[in-house]
N, C-alpha and C. Protein backbone atom coordinates (compact mmCIF):
# COMPACT_ATOMS: atom_id res chain seq x y z
N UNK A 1 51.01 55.52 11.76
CA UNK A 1 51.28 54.88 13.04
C UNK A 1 50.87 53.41 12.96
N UNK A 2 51.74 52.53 13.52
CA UNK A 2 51.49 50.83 13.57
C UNK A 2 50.21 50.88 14.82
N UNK A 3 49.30 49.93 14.56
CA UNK A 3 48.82 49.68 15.86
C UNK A 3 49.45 48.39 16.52
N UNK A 4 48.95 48.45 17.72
CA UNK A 4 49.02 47.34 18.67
C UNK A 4 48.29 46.24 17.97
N UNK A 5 49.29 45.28 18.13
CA UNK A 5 49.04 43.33 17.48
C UNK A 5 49.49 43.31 16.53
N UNK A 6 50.15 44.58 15.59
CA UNK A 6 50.69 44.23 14.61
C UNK A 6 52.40 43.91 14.18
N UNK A 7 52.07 42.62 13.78
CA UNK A 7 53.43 41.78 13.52
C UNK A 7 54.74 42.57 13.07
N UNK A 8 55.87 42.80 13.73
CA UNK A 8 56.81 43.82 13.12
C UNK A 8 58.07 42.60 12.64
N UNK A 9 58.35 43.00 11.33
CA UNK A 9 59.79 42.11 10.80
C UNK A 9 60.60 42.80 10.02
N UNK A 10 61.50 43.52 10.55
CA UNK A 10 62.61 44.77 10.64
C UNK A 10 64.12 44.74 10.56
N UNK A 11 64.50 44.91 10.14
CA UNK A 11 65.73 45.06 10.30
C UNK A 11 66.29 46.31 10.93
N UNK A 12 67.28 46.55 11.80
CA UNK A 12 68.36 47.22 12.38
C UNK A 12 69.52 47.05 13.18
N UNK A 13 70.12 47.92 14.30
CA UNK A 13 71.06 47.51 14.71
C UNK A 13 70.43 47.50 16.27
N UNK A 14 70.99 46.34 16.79
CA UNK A 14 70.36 46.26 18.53
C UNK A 14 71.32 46.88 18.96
N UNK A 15 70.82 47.83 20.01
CA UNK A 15 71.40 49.01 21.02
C UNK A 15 71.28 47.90 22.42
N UNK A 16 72.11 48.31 23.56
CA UNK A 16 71.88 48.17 24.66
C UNK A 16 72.18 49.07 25.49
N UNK A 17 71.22 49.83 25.89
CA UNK A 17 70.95 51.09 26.89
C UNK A 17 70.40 51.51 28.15
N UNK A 18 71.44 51.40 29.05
CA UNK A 18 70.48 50.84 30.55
C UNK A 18 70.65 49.70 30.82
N UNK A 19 68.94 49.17 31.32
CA UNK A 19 69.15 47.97 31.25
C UNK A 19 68.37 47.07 30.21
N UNK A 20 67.85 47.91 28.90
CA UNK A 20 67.03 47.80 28.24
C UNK A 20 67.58 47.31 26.98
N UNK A 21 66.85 46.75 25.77
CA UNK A 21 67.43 46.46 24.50
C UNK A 21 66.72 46.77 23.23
N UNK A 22 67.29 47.65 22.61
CA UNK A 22 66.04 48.58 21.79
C UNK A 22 66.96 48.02 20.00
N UNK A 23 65.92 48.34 19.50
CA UNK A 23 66.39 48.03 17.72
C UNK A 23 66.37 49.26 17.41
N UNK A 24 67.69 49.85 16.30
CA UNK A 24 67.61 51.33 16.23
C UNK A 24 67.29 50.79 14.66
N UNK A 25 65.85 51.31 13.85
CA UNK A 25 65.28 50.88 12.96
C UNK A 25 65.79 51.24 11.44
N UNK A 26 66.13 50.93 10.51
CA UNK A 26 66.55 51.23 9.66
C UNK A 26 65.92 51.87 8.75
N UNK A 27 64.87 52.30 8.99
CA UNK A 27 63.67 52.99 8.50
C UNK A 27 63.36 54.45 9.54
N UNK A 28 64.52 54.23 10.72
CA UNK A 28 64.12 55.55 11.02
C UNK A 28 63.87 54.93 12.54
N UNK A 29 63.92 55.71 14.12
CA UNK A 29 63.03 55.44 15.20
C UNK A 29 63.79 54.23 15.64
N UNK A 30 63.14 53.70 16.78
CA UNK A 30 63.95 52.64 17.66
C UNK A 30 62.73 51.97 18.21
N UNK A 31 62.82 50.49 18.39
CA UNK A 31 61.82 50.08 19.37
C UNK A 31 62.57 49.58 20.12
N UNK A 32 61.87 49.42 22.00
CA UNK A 32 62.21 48.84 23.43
C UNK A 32 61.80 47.67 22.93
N UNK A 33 62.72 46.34 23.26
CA UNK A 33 62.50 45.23 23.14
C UNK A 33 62.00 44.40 24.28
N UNK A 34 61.07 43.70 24.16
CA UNK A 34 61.11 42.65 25.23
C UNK A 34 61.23 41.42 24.73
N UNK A 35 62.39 40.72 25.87
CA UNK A 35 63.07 39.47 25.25
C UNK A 35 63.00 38.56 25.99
N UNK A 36 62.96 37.29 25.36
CA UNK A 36 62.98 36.33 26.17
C UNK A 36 64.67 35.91 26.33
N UNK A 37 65.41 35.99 25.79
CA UNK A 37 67.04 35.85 25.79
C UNK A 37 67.86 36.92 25.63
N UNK A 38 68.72 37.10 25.98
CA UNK A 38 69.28 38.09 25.76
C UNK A 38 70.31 38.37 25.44
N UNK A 39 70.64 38.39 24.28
CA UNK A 39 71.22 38.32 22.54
C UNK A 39 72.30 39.28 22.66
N UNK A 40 73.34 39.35 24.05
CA UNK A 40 74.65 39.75 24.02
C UNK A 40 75.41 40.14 23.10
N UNK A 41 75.92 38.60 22.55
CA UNK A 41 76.38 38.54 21.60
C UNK A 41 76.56 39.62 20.05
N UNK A 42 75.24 39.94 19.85
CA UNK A 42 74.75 40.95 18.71
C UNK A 42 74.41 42.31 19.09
N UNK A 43 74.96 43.01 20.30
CA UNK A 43 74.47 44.33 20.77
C UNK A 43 75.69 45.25 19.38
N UNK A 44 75.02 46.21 19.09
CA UNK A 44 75.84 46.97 17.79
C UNK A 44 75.98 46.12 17.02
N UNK A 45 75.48 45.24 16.60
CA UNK A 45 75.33 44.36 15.27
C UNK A 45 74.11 44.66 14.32
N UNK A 46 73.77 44.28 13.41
CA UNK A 46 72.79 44.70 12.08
C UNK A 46 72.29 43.10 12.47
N UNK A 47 70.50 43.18 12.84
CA UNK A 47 69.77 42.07 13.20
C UNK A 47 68.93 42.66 12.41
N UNK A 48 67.75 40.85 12.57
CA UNK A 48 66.42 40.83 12.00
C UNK A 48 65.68 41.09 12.98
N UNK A 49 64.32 41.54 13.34
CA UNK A 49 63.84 41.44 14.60
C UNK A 49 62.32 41.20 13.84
N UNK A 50 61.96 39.74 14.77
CA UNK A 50 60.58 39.86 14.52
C UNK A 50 59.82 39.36 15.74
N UNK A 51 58.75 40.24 15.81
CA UNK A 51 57.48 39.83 16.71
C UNK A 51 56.71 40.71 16.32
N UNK A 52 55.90 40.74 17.66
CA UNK A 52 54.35 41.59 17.76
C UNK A 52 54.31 43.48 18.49
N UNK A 53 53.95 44.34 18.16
CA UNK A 53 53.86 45.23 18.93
C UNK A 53 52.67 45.45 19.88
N UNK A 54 53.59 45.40 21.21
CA UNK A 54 52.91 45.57 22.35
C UNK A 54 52.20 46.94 22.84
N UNK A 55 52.94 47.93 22.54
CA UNK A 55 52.67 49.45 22.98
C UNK A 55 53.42 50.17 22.29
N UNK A 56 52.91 51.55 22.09
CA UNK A 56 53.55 52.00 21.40
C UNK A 56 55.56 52.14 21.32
N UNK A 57 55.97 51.81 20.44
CA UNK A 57 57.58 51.58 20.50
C UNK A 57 57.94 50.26 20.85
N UNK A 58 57.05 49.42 21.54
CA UNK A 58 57.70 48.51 22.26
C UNK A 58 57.36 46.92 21.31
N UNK A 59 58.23 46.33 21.40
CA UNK A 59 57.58 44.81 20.63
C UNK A 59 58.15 43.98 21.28
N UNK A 60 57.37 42.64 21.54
CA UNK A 60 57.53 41.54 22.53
C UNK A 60 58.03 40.41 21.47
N UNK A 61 59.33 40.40 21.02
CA UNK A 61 60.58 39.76 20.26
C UNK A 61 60.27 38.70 20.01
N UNK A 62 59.90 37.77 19.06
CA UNK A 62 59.62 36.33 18.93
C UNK A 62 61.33 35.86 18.42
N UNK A 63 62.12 36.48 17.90
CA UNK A 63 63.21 36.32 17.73
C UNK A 63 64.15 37.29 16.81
N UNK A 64 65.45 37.14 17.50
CA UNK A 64 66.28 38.63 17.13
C UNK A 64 67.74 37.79 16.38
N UNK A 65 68.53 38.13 14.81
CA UNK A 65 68.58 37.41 14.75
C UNK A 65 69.98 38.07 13.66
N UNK A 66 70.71 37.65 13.54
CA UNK A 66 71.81 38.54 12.26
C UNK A 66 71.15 38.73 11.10
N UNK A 67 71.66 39.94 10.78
CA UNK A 67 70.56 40.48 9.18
C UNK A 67 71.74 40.13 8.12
């Protein structure tokens, strides 16, 4: 299990579900994103995603990005 504060830099494909925006992980599992923009453009696309994990599943996006 990752803990909380630790830096995540991932690759997968961004989902948009709801009203939410999750990375479906290429390693398996999905994280809820929190974003400061919101990266339309690349929903079902293969991104980089990096930031910090906030709670469990969830990471607060420093930037999301084509892989």
């Amino acid at each position: 299990m990752t803990t909380i504060g630790t830096r995540i830099d991932e690759t997968g494909t961004l989902i948009h579900d709801g009203g939410a925006f999750y990375l479906r992980r290429d390693l398996g599992g999905r994280y809820e994103l929190e974003l400061q923009r919101t990266p339309v453009d690349l929903v079902e696309k293969r991104v980089r995603l990096v930031g910090t994990l906030v709670a469990s599943a969830i990471v607060a996006a420093d930037g999301v990005a084509p892989a």
